[in-house]
C-alpha atoms as a PDB file:
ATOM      1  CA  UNK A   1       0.000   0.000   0.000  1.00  0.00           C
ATOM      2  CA  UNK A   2       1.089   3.568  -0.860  1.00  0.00           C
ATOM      3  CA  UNK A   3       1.984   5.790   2.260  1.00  0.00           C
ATOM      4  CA  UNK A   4      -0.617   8.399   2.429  1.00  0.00           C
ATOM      5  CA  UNK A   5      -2.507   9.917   5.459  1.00  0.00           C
ATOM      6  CA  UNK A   6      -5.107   7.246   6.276  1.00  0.00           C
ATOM      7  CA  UNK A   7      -8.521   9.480   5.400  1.00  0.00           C
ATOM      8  CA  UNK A   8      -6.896  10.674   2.026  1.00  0.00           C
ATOM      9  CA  UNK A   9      -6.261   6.988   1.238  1.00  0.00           C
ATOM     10  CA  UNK A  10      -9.845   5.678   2.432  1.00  0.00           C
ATOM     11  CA  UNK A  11     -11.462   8.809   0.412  1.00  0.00           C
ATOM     12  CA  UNK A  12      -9.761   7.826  -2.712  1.00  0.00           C
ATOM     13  CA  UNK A  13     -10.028   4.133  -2.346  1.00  0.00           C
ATOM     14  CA  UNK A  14     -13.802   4.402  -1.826  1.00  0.00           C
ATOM     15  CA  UNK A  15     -13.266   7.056  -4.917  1.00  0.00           C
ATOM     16  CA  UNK A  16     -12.263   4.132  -7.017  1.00  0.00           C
ATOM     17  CA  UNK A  17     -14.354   1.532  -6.039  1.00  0.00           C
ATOM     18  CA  UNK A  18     -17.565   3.004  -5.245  1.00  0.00           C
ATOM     19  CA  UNK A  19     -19.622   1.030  -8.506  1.00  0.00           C
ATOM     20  CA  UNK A  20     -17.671  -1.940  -7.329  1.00  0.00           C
ATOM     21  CA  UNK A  21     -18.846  -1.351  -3.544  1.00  0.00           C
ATOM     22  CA  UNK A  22     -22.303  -0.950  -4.406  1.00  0.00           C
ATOM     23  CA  UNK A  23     -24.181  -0.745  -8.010  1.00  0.00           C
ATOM     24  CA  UNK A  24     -27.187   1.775  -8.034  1.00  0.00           C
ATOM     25  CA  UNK A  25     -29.676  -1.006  -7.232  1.00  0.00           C
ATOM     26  CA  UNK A  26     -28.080  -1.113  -4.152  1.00  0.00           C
ATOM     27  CA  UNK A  27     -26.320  -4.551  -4.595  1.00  0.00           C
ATOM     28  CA  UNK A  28     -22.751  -5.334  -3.295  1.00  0.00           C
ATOM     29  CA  UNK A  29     -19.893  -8.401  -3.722  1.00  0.00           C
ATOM     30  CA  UNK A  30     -20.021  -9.331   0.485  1.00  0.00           C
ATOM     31  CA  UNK A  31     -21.316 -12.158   1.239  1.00  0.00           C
ATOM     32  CA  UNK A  32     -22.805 -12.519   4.480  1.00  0.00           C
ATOM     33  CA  UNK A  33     -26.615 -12.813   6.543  1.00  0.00           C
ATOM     34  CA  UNK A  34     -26.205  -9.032   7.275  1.00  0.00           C
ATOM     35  CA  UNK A  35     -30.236  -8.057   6.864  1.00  0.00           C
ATOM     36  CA  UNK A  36     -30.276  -4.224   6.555  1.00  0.00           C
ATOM     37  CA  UNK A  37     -33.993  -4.468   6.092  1.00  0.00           C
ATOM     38  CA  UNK A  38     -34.233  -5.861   9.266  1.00  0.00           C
ATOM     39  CA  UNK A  39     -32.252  -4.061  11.381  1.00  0.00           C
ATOM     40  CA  UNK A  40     -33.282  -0.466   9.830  1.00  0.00           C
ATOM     41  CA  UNK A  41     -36.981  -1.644  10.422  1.00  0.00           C
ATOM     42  CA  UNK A  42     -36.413  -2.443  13.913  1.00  0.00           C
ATOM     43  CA  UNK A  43     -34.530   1.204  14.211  1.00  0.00           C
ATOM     44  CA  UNK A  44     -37.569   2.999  12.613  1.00  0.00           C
ATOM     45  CA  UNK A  45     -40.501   0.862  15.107  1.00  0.00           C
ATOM     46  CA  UNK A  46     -38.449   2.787  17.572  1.00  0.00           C
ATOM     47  CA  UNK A  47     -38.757   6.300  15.787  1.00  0.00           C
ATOM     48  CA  UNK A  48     -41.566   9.270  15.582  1.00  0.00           C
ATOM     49  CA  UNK A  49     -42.557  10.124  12.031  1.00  0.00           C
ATOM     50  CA  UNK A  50     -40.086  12.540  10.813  1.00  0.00           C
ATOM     51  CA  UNK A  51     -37.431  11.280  12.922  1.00  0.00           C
ATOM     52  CA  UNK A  52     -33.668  13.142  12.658  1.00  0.00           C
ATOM     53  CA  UNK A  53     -31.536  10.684  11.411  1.00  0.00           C
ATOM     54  CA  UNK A  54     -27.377  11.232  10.873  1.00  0.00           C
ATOM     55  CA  UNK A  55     -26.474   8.320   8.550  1.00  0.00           C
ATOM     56  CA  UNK A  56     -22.618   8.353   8.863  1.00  0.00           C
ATOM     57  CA  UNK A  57     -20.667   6.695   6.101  1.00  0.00           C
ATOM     58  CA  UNK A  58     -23.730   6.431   3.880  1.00  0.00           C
ATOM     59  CA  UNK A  59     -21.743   5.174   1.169  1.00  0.00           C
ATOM     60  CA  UNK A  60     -24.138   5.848  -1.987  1.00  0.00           C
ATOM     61  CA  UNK A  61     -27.151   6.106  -0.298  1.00  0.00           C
ATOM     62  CA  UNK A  62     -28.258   2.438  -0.642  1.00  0.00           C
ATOM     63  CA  UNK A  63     -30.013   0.598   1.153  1.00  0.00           C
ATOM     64  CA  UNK A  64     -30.196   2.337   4.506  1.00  0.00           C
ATOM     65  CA  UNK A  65     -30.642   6.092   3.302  1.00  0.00           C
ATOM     66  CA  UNK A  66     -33.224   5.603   1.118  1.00  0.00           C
ATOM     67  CA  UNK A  67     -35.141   3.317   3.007  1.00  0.00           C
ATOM     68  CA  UNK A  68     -35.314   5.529   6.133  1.00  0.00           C
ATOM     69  CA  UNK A  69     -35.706   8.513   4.111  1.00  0.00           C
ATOM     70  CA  UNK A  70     -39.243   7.005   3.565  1.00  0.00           C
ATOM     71  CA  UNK A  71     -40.011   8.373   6.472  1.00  0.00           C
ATOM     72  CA  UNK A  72     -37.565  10.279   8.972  1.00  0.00           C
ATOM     73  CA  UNK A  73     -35.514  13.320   7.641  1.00  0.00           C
ATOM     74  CA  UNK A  74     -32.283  11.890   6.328  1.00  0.00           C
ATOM     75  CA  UNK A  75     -28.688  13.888   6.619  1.00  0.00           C
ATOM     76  CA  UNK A  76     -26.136  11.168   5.300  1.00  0.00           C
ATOM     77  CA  UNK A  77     -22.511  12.294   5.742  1.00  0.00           C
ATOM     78  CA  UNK A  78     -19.446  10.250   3.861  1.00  0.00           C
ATOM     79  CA  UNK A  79     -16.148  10.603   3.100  1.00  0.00           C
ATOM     80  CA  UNK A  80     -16.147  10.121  -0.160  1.00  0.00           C
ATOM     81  CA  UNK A  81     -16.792  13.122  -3.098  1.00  0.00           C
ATOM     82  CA  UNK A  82     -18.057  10.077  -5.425  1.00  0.00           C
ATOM     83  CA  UNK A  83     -19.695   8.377  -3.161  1.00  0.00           C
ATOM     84  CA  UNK A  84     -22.203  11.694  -1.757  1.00  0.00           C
ATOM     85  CA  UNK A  85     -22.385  11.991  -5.686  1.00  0.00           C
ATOM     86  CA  UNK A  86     -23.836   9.289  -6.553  1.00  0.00           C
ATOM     87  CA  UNK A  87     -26.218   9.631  -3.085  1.00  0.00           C
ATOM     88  CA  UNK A  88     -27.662  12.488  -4.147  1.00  0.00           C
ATOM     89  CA  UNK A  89     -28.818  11.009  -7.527  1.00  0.00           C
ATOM     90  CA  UNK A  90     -30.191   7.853  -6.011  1.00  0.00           C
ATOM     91  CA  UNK A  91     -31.881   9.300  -3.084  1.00  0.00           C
ATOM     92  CA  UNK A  92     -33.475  12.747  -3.597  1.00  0.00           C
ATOM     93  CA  UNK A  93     -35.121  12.133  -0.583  1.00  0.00           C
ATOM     94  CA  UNK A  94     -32.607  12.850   1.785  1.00  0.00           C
ATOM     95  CA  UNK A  95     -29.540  15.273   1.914  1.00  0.00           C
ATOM     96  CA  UNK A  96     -25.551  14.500   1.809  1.00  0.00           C
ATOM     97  CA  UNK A  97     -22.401  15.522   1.993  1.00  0.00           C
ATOM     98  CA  UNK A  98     -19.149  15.026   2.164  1.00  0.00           C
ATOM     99  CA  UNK A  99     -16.819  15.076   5.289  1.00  0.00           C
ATOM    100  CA  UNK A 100     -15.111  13.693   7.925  1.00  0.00           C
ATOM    101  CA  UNK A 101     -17.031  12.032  10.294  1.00  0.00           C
ATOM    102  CA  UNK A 102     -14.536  12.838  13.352  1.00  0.00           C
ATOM    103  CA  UNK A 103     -14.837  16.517  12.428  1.00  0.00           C
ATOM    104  CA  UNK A 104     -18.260  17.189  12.291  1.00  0.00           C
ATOM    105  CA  UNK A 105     -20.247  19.623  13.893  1.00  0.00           C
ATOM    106  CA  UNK A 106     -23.329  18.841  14.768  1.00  0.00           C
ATOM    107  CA  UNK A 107     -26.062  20.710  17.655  1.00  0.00           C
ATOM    108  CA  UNK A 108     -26.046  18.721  21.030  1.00  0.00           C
ATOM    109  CA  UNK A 109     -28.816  16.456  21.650  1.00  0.00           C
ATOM    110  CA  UNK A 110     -30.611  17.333  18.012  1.00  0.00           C
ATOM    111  CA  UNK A 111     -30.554  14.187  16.770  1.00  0.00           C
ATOM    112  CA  UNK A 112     -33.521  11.376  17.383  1.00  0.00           C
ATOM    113  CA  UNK A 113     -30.779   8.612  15.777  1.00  0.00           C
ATOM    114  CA  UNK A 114     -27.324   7.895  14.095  1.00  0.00           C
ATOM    115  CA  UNK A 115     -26.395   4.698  11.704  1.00  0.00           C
ATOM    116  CA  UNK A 116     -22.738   4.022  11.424  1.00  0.00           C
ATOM    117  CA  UNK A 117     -22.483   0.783   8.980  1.00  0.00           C
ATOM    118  CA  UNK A 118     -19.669  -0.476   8.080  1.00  0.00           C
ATOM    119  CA  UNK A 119     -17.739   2.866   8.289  1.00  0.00           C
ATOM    120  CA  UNK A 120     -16.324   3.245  12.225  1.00  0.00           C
ATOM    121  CA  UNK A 121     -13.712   0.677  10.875  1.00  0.00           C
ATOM    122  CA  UNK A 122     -12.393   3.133   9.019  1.00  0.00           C
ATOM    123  CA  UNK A 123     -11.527   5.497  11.084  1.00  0.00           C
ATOM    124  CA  UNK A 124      -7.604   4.982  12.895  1.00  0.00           C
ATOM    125  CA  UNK A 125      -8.117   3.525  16.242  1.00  0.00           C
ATOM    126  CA  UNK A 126      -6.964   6.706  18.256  1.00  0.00           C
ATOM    127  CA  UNK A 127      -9.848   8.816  16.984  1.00  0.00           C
ATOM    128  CA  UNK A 128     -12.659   6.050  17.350  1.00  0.00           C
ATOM    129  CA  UNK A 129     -13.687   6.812  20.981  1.00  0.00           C
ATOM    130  CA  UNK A 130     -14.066  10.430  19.794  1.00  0.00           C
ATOM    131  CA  UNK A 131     -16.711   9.650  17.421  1.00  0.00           C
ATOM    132  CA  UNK A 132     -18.394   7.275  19.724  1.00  0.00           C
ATOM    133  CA  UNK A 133     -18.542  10.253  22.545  1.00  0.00           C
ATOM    134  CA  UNK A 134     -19.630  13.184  19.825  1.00  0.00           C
ATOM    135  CA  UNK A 135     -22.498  10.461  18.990  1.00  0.00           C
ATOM    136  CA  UNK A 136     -23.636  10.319  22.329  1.00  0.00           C
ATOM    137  CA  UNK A 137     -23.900  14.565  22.509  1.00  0.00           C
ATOM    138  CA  UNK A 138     -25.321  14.731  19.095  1.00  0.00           C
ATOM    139  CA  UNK A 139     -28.186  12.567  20.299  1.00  0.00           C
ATOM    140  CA  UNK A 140     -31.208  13.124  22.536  1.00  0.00           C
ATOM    141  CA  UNK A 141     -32.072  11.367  25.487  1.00  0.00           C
ATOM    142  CA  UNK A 142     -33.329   8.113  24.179  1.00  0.00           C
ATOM    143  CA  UNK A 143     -31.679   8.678  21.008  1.00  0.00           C
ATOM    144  CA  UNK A 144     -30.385   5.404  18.845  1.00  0.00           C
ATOM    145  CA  UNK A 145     -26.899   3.733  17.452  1.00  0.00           C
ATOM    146  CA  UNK A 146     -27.129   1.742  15.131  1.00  0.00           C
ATOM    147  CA  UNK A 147     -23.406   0.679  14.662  1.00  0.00           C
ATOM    148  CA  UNK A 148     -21.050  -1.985  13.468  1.00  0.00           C
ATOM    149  CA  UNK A 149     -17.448  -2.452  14.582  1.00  0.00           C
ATOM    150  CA  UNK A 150     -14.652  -5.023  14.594  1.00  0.00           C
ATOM    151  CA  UNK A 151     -14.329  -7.491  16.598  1.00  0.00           C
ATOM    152  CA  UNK A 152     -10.536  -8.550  17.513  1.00  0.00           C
ATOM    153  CA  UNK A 153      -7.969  -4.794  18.022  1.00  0.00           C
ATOM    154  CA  UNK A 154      -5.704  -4.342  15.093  1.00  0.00           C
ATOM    155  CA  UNK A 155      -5.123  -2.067  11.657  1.00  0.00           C
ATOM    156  CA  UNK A 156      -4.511  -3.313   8.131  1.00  0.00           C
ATOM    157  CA  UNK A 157      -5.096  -2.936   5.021  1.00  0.00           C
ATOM    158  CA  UNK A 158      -5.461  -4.406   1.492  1.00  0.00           C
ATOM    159  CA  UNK A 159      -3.934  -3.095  -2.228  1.00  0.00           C
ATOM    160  CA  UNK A 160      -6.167  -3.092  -5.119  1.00  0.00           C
ATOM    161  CA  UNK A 161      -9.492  -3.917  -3.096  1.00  0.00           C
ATOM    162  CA  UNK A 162     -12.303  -5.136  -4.498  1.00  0.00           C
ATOM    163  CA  UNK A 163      -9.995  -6.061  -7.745  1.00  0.00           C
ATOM    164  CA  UNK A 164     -10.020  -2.560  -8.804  1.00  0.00           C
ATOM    165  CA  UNK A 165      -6.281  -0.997  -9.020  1.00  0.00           C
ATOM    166  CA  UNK A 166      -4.988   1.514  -7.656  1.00  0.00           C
ATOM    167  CA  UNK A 167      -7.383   1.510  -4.854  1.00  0.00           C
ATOM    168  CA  UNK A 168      -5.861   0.929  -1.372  1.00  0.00           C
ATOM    169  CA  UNK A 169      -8.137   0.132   1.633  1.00  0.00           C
ATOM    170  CA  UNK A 170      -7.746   0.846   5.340  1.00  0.00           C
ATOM    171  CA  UNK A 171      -9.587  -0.785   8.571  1.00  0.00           C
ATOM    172  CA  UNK A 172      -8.915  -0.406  12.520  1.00  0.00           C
ATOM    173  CA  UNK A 173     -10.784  -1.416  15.000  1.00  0.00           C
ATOM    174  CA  UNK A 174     -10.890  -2.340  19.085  1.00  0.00           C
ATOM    175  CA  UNK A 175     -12.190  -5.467  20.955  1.00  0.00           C
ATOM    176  CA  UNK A 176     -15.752  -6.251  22.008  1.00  0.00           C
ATOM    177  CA  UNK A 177     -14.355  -5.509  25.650  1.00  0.00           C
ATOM    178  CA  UNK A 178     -13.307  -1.903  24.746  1.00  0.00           C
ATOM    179  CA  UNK A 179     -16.242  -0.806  22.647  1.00  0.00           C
ATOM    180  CA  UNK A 180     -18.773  -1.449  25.521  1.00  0.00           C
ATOM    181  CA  UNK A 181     -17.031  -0.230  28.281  1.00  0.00           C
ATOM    182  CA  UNK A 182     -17.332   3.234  26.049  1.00  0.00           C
ATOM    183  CA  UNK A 183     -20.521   2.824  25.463  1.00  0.00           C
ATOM    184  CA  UNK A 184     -20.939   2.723  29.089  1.00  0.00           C
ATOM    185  CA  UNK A 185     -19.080   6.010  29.638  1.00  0.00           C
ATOM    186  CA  UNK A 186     -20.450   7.471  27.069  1.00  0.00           C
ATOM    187  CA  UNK A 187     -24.424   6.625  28.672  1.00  0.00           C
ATOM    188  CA  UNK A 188     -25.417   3.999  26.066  1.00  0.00           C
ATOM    189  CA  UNK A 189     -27.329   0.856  27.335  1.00  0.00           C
ATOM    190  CA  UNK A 190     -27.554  -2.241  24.493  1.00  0.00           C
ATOM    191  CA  UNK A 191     -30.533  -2.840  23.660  1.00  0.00           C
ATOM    192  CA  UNK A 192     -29.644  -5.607  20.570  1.00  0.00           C
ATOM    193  CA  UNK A 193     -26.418  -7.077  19.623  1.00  0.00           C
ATOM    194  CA  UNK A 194     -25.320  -9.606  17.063  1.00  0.00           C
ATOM    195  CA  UNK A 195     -21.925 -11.457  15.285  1.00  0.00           C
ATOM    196  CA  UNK A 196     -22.299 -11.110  11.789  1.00  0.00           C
ATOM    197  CA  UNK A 197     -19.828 -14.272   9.805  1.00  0.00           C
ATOM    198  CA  UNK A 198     -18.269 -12.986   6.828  1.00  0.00           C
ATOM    199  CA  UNK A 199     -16.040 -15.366   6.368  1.00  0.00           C
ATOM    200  CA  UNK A 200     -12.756 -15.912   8.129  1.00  0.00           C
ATOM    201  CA  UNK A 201     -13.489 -12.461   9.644  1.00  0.00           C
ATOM    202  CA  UNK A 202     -16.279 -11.348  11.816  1.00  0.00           C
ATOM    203  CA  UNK A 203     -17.883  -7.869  12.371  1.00  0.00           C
ATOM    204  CA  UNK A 204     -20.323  -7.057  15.655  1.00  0.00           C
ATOM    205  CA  UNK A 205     -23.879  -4.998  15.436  1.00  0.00           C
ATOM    206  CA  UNK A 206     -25.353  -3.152  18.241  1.00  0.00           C
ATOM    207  CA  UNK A 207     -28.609  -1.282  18.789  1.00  0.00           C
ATOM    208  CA  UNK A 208     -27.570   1.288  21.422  1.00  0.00           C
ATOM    209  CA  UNK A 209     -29.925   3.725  22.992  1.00  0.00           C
ATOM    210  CA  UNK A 210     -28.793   6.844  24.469  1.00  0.00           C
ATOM    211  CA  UNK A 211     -29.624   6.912  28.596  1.00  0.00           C
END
């Protein structure tokens, strides 16, 4: 992998491989029994009509965007220029744009829910607990995470991912141990959990609600 500051290469790798990632009907090369449907239905039974909803690393909008902006009022936020491009197209029902998720500035306790898929394990491991805390201000009491993480501590990375070249990948992540005892500082109580297989790796969702 080329050296490059860690967001710059994660912006440009998603950049590259954003029709490989996901095609616009929302369909993607990972194989696992990940059931967005599910788990974004059991988010909005929790949710008033017209619900705030931060969607961070909302990819191209699809599936989880577009399928909350149904009903709740959608703000999805990604790294990626290409990526909020596309977004826009494919779900006119909700707004985007691009930045950094650890830099964001968002009103204290505005926010009825956030969904963080598949996009925490991007971010290096020393700025994770930030965006876990600014979460917990952003949201109101009783507010919602929906969030994956890693399972085992570690970094890495992949060259050429998802076949395409030129496009260099980056992941970090804590252990189970260390991700709930922040949630506990940070006032969360779990309300759902579950291991999701993807092969010889692992990933874990939680349902979080904000005490």
């Amino acid at each position: 992998m080329k050296r490059m500051n860690l967001k710059t290469l994660v912006r440009k790798g998603y950049n590259l491989t954003t029709y490989a990632h996901r095609d616009d009907r929302g369909r993607s090369p990972f194989k696992n029994k990940f059931s967005y449907t599910e788990w974004s239905n059991e988010l909005g039974k929790r949710l008033e009509p017209c619900a705030k909803i931060l969607d961070l690393g909302c990819g191209n909008g699809l599936p989880i965007a577009k399928s909350l902006a149904k009903r709740f009022d959608v703000l999805g936020v990604d790294l990626s220029d290409l990526q909020i491009r596309r977004a826009k197209k494919l779900v006119p029902k909700a707004r985007f744009r691009r930045g950094d998720m650890c830099k964001l500035k968002i009103a204290r306790s505005s926010l009825d829910a956030v969904v963080c898929l598949y996009a925490l394990i991007h971010v290096p491991r020393r700025e994770q607990r930030g965006v876990i805390k600014n979460v917990a201000n952003w949201l109101k009491p009783g507010g919602l995470l929906l969030l994956v993480v890693g399972m085992n501590a570690g970094e890495g990375g992949e060259a050429n991912w998802l076949g395409v070249k030129g496009a260099d990948m980056f992941w970090a992540q804590e252990n189970l141990t260390t991700y709930e005892r922040w949630f506990g500082v940070e006032g969360f109580r779990i309300i759902r959990r579950r291991r999701i297989p993807e092969g010889k790796i692992a990933h874990q969702l939680y349902l979080l609600a904000k005490q």
